[in-house]
Protein backbone atom coordinates (compact mmCIF):
# COMPACT_ATOMS: atom_id res chain seq x y z
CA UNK A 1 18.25 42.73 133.09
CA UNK A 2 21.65 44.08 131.76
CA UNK A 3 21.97 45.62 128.79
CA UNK A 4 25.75 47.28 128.50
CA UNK A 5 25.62 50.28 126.71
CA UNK A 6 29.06 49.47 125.03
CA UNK A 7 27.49 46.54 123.04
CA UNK A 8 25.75 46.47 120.50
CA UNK A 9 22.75 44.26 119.88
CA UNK A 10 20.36 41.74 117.13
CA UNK A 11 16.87 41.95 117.25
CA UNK A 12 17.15 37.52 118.02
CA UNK A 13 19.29 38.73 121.12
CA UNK A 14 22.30 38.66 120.51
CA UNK A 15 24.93 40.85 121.79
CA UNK A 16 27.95 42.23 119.69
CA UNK A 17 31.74 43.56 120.95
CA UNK A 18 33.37 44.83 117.62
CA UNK A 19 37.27 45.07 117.84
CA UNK A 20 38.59 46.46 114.67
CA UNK A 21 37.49 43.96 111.95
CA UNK A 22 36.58 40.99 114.44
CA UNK A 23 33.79 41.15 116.88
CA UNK A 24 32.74 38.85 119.93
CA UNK A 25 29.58 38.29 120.40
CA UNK A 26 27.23 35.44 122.44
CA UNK A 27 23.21 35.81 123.84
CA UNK A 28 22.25 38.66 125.97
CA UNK A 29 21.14 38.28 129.05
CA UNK A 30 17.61 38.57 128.44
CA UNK A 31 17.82 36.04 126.38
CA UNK A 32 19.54 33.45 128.58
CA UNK A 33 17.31 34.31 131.19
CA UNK A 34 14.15 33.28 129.21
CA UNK A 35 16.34 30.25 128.04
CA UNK A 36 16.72 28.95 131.89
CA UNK A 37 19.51 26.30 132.99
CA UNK A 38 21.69 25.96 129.90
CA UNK A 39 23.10 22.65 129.82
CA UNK A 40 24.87 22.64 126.27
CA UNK A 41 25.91 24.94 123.64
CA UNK A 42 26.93 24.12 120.29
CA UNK A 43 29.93 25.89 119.24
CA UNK A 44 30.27 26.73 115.64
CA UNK A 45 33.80 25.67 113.27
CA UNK A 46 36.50 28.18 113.32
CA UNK A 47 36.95 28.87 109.59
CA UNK A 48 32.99 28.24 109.23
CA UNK A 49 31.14 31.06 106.91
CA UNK A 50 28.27 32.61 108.22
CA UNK A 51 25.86 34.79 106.36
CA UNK A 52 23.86 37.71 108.36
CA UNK A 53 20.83 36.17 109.82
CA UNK A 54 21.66 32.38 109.33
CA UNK A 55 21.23 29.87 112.33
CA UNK A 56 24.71 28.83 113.00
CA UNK A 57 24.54 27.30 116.31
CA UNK A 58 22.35 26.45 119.09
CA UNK A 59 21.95 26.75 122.97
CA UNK A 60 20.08 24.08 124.78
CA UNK A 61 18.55 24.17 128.09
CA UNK A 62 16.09 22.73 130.44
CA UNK A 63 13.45 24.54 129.04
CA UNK A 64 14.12 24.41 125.37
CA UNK A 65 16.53 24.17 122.49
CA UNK A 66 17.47 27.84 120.56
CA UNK A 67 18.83 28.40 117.29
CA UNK A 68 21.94 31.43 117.45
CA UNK A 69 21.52 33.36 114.86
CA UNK A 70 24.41 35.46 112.83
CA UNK A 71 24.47 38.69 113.95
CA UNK A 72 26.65 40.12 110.68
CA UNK A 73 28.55 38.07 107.89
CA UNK A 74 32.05 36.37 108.25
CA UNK A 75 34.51 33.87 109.16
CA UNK A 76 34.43 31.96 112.33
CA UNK A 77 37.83 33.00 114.00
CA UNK A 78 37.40 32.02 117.24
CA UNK A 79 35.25 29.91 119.51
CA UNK A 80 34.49 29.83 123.40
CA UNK A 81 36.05 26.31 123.94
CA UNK A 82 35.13 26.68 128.04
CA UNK A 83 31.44 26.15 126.91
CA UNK A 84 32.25 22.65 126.11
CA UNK A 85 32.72 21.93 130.26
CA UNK A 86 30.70 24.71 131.50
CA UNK A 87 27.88 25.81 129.62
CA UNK A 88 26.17 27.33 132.31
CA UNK A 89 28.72 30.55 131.77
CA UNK A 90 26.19 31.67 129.10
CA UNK A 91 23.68 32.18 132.34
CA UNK A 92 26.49 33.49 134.91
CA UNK A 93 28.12 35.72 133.16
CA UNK A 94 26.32 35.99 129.39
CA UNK A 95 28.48 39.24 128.38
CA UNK A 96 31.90 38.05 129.74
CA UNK A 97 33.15 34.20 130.15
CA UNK A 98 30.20 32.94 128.27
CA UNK A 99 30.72 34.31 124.98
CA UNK A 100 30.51 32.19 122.30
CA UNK A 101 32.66 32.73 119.18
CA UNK A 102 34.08 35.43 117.34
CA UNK A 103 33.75 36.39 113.33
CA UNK A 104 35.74 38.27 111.41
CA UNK A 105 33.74 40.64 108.93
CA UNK A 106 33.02 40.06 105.70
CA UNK A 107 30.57 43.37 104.93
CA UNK A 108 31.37 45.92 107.76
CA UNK A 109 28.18 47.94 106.62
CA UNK A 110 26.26 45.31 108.83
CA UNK A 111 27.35 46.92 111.67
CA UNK A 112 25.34 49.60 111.47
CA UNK A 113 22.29 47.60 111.22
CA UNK A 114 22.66 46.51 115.07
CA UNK A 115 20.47 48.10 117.50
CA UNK A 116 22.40 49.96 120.99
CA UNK A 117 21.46 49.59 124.04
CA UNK A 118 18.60 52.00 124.04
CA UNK A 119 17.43 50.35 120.70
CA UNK A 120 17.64 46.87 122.30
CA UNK A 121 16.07 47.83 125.73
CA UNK A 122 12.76 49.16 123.47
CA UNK A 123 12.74 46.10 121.97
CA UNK A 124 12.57 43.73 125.23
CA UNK A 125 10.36 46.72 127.01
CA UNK A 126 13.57 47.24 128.91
């Protein structure tokens, strides 16, 4: 399982690239991997609010259908529109091409509620 250490991470496994006041962020890899085949993800709005916490989109696959859950508060700025055609980036290559949106902050103090990579890797019993 990878778990970059430049990342930083929600306990519903979710992984978080901050750049300035925006970050990227999509499932982890452990995540996808318990998920199986994804076969569809639901993309949020650009311009949608999200509050900290707050289901906001979903990933289905063979096995199952998962809620994504807001890993800070913000503004949908961005959204992974290559998800649409090839959903199965989210198991390829979760931390790169299979991204899912991006939010621009509204409280940077969440931030520092996200766990790192040593915090996240306790969590899944790395």
């Amino acid at each position: 399982m990878q778990i970059p250490a430049e990342l930083l991470y929600s306990s519903d496994h979710e992984w978080v690239a901050r750049s300035g006041n925006t970050i990227r962020m999509g499932i982890t890899d452990y995540a996808q991997d318990a998920l199986g085949d994804v076969v569809f993800v639901q993309v949020p709005s650009v311009g949608a609010k999200v509050a900290k916490g707050d289901s906001f989109s979903e990933v289905e696959s063979t096995k199952s259908v998962s809620d994504i859950y807001a890993p800070v508060s913000g503004t949908i700025s961005a959204v992974n529109s290559a998800l649409d055609s090839s959903p199965e980036l989210v198991n390829s290559d979760p931390y790169g091409e299979g991204w899912i949106c991006e939010i621009t902050l509204s409280d940077d103090s969440e931030i520092s509620e996200l766990l790192d990579a040593a915090g996240y890797s306790a969590l899944t019993g790395g």
